[in-house]
PDB file of N, CA and C in Angstrom:
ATOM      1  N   UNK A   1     -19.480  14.125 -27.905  1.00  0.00           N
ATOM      2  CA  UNK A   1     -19.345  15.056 -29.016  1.00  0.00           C
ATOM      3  C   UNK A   1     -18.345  14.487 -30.019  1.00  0.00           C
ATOM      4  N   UNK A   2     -18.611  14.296 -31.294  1.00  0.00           N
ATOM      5  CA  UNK A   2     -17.649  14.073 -32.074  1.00  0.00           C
ATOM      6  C   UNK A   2     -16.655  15.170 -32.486  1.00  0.00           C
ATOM      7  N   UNK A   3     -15.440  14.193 -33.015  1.00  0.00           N
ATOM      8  CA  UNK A   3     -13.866  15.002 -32.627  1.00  0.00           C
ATOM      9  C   UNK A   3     -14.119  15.238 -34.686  1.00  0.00           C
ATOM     10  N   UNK A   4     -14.359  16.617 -35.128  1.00  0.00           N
ATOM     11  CA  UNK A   4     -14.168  17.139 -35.748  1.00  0.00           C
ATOM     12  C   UNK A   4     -13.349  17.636 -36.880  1.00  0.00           C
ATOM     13  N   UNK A   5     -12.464  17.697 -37.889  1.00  0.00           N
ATOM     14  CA  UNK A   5     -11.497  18.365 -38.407  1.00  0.00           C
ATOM     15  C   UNK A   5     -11.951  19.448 -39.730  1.00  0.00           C
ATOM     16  N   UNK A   6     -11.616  20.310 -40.212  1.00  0.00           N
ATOM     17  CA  UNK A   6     -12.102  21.058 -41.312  1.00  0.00           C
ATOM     18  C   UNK A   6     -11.360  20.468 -42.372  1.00  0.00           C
ATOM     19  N   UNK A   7     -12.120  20.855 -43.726  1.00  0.00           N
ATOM     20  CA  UNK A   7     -11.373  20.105 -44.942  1.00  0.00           C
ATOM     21  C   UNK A   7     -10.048  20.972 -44.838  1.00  0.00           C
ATOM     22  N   UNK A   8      -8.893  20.588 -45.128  1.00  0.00           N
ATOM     23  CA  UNK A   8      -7.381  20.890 -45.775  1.00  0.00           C
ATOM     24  C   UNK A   8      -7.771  21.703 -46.213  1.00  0.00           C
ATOM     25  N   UNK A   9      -6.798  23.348 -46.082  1.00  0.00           N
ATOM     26  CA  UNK A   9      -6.059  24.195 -47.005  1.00  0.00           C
ATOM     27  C   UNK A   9      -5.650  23.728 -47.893  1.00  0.00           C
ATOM     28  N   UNK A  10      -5.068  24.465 -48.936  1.00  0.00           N
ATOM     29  CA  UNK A  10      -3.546  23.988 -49.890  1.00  0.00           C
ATOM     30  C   UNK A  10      -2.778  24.552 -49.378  1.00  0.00           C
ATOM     31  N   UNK A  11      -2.978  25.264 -48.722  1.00  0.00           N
ATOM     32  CA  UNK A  11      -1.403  26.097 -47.833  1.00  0.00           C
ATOM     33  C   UNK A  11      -0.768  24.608 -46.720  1.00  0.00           C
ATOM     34  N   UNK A  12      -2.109  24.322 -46.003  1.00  0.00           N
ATOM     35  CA  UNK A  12      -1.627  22.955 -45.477  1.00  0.00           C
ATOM     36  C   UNK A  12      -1.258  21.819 -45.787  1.00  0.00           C
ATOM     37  N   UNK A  13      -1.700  21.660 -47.786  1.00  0.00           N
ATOM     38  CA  UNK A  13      -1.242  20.747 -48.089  1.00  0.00           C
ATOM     39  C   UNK A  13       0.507  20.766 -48.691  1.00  0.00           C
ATOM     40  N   UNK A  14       0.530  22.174 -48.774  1.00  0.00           N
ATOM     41  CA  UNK A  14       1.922  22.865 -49.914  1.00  0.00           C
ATOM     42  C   UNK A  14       3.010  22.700 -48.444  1.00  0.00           C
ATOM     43  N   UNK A  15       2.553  23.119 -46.814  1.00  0.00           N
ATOM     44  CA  UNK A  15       3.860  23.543 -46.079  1.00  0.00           C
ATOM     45  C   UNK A  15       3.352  21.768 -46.067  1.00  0.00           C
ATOM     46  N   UNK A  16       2.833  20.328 -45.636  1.00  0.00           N
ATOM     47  CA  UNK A  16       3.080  18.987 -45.959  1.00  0.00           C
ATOM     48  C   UNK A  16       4.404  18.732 -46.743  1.00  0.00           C
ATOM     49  N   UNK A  17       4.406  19.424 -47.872  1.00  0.00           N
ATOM     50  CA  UNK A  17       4.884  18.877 -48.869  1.00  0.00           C
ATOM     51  C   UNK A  17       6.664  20.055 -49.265  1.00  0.00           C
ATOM     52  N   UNK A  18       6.644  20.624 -47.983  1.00  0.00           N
ATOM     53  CA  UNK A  18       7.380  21.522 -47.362  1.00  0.00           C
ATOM     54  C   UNK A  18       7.885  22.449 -49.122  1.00  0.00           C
ATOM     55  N   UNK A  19       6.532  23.040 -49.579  1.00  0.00           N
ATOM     56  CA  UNK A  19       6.652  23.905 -50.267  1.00  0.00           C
ATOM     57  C   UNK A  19       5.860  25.234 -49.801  1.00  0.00           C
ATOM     58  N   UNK A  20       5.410  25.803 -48.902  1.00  0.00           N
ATOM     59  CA  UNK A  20       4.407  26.634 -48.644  1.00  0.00           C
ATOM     60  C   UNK A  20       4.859  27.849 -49.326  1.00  0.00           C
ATOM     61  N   UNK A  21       6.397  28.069 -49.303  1.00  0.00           N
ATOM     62  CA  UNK A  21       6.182  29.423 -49.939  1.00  0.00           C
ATOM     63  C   UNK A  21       6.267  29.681 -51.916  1.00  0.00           C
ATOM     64  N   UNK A  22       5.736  28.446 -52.361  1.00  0.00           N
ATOM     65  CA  UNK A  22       5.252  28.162 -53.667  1.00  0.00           C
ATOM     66  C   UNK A  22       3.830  28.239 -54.208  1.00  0.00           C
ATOM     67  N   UNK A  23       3.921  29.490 -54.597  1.00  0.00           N
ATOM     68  CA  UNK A  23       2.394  29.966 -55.426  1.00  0.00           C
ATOM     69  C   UNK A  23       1.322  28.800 -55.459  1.00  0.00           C
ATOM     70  N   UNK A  24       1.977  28.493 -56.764  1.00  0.00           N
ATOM     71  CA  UNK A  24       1.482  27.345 -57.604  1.00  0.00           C
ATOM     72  C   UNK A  24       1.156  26.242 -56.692  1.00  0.00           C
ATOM     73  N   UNK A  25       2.128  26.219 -55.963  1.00  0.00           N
ATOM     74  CA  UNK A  25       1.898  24.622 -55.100  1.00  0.00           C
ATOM     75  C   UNK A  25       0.880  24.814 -54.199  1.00  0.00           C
ATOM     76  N   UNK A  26       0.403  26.185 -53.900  1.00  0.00           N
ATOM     77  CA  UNK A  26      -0.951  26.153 -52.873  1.00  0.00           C
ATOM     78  C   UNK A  26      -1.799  26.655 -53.709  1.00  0.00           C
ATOM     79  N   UNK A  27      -1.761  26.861 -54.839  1.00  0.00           N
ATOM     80  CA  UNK A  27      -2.977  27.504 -55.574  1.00  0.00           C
ATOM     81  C   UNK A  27      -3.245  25.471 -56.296  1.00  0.00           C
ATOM     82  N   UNK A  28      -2.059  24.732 -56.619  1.00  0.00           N
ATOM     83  CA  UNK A  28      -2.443  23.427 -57.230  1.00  0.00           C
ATOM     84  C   UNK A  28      -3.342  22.618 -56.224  1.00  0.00           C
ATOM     85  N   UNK A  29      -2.599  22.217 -55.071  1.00  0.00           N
ATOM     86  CA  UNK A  29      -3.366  21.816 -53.749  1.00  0.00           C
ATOM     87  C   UNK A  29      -4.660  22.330 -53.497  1.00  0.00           C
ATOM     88  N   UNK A  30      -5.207  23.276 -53.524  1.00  0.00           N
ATOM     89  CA  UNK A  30      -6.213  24.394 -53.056  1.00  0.00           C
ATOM     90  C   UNK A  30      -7.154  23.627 -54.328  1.00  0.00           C
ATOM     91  N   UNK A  31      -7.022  23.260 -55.480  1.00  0.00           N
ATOM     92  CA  UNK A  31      -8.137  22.522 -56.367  1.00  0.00           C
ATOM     93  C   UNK A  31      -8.084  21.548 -56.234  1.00  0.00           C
ATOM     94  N   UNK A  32      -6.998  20.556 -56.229  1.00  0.00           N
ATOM     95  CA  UNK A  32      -6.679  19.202 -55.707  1.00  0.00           C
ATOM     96  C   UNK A  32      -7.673  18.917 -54.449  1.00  0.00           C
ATOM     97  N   UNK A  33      -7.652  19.360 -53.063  1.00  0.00           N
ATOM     98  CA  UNK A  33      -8.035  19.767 -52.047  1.00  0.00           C
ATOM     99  C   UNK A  33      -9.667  19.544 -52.581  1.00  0.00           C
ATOM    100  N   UNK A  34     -10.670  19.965 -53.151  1.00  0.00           N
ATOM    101  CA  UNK A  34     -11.860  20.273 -53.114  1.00  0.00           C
ATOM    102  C   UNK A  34     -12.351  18.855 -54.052  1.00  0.00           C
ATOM    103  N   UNK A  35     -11.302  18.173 -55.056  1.00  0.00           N
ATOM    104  CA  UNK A  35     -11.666  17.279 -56.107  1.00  0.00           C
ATOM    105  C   UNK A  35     -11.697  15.559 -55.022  1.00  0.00           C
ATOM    106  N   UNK A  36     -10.879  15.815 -54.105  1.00  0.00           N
ATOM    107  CA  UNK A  36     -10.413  14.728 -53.348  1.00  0.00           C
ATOM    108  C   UNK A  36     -11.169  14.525 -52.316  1.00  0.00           C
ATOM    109  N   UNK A  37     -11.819  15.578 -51.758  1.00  0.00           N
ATOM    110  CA  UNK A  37     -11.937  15.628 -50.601  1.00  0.00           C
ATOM    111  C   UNK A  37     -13.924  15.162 -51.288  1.00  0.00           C
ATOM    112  N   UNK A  38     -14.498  15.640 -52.393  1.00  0.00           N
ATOM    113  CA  UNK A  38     -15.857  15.147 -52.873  1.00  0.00           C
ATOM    114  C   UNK A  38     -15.806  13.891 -53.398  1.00  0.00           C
ATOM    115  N   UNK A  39     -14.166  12.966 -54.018  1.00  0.00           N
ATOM    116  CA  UNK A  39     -14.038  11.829 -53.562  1.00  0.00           C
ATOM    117  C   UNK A  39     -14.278  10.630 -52.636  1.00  0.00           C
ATOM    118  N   UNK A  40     -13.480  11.412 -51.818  1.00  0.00           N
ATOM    119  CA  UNK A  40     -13.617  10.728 -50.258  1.00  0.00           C
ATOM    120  C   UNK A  40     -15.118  10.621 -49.697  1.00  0.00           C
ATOM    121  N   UNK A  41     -15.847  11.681 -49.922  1.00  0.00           N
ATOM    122  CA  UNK A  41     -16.957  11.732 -49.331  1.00  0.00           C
ATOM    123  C   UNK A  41     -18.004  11.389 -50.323  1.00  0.00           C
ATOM    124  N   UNK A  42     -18.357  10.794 -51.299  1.00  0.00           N
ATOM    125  CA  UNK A  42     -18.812   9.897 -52.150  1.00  0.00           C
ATOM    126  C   UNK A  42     -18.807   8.257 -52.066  1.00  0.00           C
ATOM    127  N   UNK A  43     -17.665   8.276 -52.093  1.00  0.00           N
ATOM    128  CA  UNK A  43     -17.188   6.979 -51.308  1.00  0.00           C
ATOM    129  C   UNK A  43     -17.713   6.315 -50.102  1.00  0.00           C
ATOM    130  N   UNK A  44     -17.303   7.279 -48.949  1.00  0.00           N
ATOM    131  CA  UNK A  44     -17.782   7.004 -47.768  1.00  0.00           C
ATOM    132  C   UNK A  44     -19.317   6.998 -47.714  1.00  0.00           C
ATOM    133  N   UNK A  45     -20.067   7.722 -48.665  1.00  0.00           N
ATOM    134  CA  UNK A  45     -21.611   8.081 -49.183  1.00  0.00           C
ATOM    135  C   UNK A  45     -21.629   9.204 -47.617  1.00  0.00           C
ATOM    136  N   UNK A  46     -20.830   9.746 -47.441  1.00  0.00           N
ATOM    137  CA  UNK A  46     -20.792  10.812 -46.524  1.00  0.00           C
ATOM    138  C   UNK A  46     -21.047  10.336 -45.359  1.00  0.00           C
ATOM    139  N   UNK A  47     -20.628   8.676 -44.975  1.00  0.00           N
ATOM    140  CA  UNK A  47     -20.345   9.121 -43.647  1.00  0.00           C
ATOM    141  C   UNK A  47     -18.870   9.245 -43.196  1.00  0.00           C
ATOM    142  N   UNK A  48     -18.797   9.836 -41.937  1.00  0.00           N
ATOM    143  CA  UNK A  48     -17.499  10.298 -41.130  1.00  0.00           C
ATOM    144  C   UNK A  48     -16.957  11.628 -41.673  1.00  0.00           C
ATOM    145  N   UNK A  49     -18.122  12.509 -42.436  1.00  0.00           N
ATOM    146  CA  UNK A  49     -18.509  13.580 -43.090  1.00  0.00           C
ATOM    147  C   UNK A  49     -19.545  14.166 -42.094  1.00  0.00           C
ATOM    148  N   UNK A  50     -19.152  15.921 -41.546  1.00  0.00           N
ATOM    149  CA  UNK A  50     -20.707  16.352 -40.962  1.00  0.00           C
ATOM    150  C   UNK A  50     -21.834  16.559 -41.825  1.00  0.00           C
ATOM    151  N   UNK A  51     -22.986  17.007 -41.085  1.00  0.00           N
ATOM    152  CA  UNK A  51     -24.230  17.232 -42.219  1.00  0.00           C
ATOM    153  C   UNK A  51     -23.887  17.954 -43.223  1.00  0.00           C
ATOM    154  N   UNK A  52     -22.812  19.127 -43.055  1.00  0.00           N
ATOM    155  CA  UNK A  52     -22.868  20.314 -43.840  1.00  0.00           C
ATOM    156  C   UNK A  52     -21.713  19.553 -44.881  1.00  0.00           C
ATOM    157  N   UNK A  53     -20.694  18.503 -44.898  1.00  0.00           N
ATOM    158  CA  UNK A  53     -19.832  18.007 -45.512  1.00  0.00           C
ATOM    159  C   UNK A  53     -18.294  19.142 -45.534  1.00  0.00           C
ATOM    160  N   UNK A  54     -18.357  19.881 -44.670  1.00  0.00           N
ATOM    161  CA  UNK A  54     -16.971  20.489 -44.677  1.00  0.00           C
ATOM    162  C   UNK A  54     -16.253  20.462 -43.462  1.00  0.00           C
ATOM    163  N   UNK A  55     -16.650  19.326 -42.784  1.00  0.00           N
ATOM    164  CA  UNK A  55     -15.935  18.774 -41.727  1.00  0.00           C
ATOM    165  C   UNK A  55     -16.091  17.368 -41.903  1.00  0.00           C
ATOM    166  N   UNK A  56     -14.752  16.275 -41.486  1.00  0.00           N
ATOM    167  CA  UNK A  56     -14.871  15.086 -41.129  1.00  0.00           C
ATOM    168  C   UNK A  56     -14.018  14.305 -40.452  1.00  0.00           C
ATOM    169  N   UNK A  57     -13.947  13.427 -40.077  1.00  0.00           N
ATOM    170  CA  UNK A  57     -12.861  12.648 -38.941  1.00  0.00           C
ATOM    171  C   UNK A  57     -11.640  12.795 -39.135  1.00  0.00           C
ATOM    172  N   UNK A  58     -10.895  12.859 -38.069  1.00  0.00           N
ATOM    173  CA  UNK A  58      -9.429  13.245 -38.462  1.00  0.00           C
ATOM    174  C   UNK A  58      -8.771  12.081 -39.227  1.00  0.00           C
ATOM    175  N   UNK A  59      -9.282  11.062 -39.112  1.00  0.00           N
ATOM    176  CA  UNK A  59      -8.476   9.644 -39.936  1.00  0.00           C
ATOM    177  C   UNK A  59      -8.926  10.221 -41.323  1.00  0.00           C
ATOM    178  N   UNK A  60     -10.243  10.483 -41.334  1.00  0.00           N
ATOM    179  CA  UNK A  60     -10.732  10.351 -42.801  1.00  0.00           C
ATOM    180  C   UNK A  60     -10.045  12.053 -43.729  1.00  0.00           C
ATOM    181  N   UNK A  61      -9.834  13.229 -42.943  1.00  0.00           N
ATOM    182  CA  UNK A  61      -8.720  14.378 -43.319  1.00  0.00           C
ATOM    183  C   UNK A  61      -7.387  13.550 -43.451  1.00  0.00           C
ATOM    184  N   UNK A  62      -6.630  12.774 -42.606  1.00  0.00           N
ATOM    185  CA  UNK A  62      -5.610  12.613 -43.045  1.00  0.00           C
ATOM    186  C   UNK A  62      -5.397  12.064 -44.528  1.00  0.00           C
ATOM    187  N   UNK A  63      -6.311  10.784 -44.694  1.00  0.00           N
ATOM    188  CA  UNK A  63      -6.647   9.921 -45.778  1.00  0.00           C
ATOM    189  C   UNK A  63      -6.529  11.302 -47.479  1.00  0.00           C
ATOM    190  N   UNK A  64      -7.187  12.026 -47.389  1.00  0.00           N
ATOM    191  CA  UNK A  64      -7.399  12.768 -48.115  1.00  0.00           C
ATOM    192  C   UNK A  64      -5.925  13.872 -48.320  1.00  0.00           C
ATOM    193  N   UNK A  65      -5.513  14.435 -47.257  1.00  0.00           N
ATOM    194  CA  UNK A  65      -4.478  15.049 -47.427  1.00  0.00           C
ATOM    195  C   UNK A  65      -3.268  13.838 -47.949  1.00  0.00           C
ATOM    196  N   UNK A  66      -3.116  12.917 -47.980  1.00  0.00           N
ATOM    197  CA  UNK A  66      -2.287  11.817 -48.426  1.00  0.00           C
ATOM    198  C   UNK A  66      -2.621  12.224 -49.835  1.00  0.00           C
ATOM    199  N   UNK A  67      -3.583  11.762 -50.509  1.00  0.00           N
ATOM    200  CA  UNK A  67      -4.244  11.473 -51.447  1.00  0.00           C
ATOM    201  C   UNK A  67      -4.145  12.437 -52.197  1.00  0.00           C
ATOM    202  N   UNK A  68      -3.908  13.486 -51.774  1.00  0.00           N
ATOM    203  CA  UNK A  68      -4.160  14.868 -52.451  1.00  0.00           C
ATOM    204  C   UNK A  68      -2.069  15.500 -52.737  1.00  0.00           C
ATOM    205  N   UNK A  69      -1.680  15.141 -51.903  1.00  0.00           N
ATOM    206  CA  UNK A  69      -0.162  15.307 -52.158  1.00  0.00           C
ATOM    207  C   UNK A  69       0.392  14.353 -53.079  1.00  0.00           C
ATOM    208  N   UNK A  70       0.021  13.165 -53.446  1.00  0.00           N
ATOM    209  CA  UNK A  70       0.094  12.382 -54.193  1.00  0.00           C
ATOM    210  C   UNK A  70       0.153  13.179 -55.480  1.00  0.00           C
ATOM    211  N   UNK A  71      -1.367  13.736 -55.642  1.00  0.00           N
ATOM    212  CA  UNK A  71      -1.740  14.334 -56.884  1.00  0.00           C
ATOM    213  C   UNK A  71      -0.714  15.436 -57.600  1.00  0.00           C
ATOM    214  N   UNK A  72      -0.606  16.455 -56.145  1.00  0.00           N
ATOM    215  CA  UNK A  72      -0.121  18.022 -56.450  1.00  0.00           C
ATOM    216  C   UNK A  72       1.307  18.016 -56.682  1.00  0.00           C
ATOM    217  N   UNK A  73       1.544  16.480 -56.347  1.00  0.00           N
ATOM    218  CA  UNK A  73       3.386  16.197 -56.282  1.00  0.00           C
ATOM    219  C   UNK A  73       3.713  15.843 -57.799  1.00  0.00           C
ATOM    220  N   UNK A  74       2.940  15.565 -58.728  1.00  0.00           N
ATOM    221  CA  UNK A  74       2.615  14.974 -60.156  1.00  0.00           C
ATOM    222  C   UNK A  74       1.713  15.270 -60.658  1.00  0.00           C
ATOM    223  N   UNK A  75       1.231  17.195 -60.611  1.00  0.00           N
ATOM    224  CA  UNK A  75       0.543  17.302 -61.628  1.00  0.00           C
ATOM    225  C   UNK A  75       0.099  17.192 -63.038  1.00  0.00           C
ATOM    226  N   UNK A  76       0.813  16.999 -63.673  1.00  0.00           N
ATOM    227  CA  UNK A  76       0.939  16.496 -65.270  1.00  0.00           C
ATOM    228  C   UNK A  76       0.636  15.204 -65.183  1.00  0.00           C
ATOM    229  N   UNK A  77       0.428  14.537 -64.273  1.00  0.00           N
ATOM    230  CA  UNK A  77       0.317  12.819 -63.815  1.00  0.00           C
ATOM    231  C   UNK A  77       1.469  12.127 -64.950  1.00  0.00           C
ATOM    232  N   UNK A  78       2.755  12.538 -65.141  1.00  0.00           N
ATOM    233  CA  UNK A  78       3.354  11.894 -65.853  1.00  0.00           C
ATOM    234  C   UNK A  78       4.092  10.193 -65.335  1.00  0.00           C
ATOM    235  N   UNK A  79       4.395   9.357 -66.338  1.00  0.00           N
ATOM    236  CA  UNK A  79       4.251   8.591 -65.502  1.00  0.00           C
ATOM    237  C   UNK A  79       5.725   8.045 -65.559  1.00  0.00           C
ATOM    238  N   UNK A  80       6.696   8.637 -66.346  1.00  0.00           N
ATOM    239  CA  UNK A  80       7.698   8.673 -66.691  1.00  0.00           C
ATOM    240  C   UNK A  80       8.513   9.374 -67.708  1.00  0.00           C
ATOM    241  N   UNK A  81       9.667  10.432 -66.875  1.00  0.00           N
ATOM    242  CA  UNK A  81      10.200  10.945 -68.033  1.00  0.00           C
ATOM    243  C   UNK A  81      11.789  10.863 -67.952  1.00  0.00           C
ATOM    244  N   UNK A  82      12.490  11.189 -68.720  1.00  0.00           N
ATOM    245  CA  UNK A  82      13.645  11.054 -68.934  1.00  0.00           C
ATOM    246  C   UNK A  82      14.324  12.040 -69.200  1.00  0.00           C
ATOM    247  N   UNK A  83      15.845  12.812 -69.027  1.00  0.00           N
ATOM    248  CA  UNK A  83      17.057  13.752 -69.500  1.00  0.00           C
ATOM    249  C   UNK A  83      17.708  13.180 -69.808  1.00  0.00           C
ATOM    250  N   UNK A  84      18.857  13.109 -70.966  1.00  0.00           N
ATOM    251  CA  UNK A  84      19.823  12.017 -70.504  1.00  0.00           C
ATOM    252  C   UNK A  84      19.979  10.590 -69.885  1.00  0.00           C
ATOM    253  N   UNK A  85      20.326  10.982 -69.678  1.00  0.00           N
ATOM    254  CA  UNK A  85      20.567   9.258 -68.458  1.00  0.00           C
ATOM    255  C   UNK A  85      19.988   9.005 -67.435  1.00  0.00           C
ATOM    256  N   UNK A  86      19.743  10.243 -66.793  1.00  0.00           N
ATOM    257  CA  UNK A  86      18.366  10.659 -65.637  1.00  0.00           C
ATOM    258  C   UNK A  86      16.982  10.186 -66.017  1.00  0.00           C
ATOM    259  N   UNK A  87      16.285   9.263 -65.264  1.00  0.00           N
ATOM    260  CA  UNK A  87      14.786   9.053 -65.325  1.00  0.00           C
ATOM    261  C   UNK A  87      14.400   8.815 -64.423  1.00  0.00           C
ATOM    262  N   UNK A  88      13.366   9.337 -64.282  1.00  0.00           N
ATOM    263  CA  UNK A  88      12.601   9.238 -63.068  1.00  0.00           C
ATOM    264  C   UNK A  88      10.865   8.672 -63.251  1.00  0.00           C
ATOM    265  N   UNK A  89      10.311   8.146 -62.215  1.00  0.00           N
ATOM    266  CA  UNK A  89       8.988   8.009 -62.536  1.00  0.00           C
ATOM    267  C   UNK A  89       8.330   8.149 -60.862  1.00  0.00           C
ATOM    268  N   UNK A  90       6.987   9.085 -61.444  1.00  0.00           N
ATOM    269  CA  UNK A  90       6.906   9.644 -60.463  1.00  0.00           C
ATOM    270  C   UNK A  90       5.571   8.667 -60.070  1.00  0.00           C
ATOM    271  N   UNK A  91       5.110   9.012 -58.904  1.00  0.00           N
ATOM    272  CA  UNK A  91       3.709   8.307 -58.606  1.00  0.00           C
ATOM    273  C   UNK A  91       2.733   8.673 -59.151  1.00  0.00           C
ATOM    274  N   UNK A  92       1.821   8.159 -59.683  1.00  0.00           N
ATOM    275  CA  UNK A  92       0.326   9.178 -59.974  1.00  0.00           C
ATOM    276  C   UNK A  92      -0.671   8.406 -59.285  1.00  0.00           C
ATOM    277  N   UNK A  93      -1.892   9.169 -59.582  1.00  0.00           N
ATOM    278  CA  UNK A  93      -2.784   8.977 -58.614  1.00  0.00           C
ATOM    279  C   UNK A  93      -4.198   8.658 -59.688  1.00  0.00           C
ATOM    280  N   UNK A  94      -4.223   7.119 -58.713  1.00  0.00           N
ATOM    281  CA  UNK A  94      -5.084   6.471 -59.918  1.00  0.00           C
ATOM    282  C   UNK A  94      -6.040   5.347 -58.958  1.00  0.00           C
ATOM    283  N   UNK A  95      -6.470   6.618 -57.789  1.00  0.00           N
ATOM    284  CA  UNK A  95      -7.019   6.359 -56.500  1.00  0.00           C
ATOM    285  C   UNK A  95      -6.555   5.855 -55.536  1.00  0.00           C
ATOM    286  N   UNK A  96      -7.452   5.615 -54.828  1.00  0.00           N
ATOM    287  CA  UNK A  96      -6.479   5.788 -52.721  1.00  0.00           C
ATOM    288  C   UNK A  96      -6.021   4.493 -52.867  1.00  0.00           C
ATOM    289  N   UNK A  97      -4.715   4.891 -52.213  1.00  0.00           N
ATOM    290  CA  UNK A  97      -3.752   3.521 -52.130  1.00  0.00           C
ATOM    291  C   UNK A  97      -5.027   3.052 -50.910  1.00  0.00           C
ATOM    292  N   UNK A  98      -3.888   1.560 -50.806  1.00  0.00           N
ATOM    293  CA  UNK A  98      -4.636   0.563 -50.035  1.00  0.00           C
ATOM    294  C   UNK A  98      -4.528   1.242 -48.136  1.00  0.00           C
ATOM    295  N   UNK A  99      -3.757   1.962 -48.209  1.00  0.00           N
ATOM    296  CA  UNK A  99      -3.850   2.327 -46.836  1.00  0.00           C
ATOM    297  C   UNK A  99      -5.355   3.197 -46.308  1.00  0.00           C
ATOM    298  N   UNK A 100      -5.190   4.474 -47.514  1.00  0.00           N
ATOM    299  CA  UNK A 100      -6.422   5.249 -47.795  1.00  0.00           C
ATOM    300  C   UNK A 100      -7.676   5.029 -47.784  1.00  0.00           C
ATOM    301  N   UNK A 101      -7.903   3.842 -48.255  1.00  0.00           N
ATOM    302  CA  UNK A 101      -8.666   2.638 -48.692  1.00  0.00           C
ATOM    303  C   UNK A 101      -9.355   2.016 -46.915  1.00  0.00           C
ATOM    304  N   UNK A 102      -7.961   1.696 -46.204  1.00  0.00           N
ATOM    305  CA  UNK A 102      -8.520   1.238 -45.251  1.00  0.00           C
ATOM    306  C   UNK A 102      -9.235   2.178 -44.553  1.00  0.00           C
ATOM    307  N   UNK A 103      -8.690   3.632 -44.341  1.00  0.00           N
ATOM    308  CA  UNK A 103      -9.207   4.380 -43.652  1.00  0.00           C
ATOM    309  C   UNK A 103     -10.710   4.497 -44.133  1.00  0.00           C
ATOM    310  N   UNK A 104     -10.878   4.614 -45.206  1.00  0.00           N
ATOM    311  CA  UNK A 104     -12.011   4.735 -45.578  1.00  0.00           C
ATOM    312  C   UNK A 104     -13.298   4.135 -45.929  1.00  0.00           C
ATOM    313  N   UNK A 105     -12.995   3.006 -45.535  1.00  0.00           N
ATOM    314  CA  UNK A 105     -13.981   2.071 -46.060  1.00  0.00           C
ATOM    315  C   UNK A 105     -14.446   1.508 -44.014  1.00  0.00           C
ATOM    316  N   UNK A 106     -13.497   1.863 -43.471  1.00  0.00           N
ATOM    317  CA  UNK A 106     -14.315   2.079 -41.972  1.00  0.00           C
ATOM    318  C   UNK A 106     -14.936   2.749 -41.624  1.00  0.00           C
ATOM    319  N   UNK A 107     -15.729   3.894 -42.495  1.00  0.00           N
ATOM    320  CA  UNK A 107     -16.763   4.162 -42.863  1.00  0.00           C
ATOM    321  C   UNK A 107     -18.096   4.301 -43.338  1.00  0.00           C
ATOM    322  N   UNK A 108     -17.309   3.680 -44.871  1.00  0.00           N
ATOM    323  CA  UNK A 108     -18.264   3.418 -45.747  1.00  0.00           C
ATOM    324  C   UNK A 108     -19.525   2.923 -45.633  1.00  0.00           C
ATOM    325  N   UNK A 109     -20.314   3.197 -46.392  1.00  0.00           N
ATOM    326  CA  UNK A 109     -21.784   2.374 -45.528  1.00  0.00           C
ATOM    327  C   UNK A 109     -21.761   1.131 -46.786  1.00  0.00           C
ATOM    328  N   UNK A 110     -22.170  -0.005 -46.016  1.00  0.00           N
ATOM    329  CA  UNK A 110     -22.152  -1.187 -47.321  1.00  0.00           C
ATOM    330  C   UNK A 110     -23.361  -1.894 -47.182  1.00  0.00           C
ATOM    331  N   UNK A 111     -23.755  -2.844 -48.412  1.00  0.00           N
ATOM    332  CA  UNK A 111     -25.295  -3.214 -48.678  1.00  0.00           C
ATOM    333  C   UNK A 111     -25.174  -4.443 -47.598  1.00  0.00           C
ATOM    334  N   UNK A 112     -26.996  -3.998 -46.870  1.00  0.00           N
ATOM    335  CA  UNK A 112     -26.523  -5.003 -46.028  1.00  0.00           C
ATOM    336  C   UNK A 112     -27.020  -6.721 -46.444  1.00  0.00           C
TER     337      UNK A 112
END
């Protein structure tokens, strides 16, 4: 029997990102969550995805919950801003890092 996982909450992605009791941060995640996750499974051309596509391997959920905190952590996708003397630059998300990548492409179906 294959080992199963359901797509991510944003509640699961917001307490990740040890914000759960932030509105916004599970209502941001919760769209993030659905954009990432038809990513992933495009990619993979749905495999390590069930038939119905709202379940898939726990490597390939983790991959996505990565991917997706990335996003919700830098919504504005800014890529640098400044106060004062303070600057910061945050990550954005401009697809699956190379780790993500690996997970996912041990999947992928490729031409043979």
């Amino acid at each position: 029997m294959a080992d199963w996982q359901s797509k991510p909450t944003g509640a699961e992605i917001a307490t990740l990102m040890n914000r759960a009791d932030d509105a916004e941060a599970v209502t941001l995640a919760s769209a993030y969550v659905d954009v990432i996750w038809e990513m992933a499974k495009e990619y993979t051309r749905g495999e390590g995805f069930s038939i119905d596509g709202l379940q898939a391997k726990p490597s390939v959920v983790s991959a996505v919950k990565l991917a997706v905190i990335r996003v919700a952590a830098n919504p504005t996708q800014v890529k640098r801003f400044q106060v004062g003397e303070y600057s910061e630059t945050p990550t954005v998300f401009e697809g699956f890092t190379l780790a993500e990548l690996a997970v996912l492409n041990a999947y992928r179906k490729r031409a043979l």
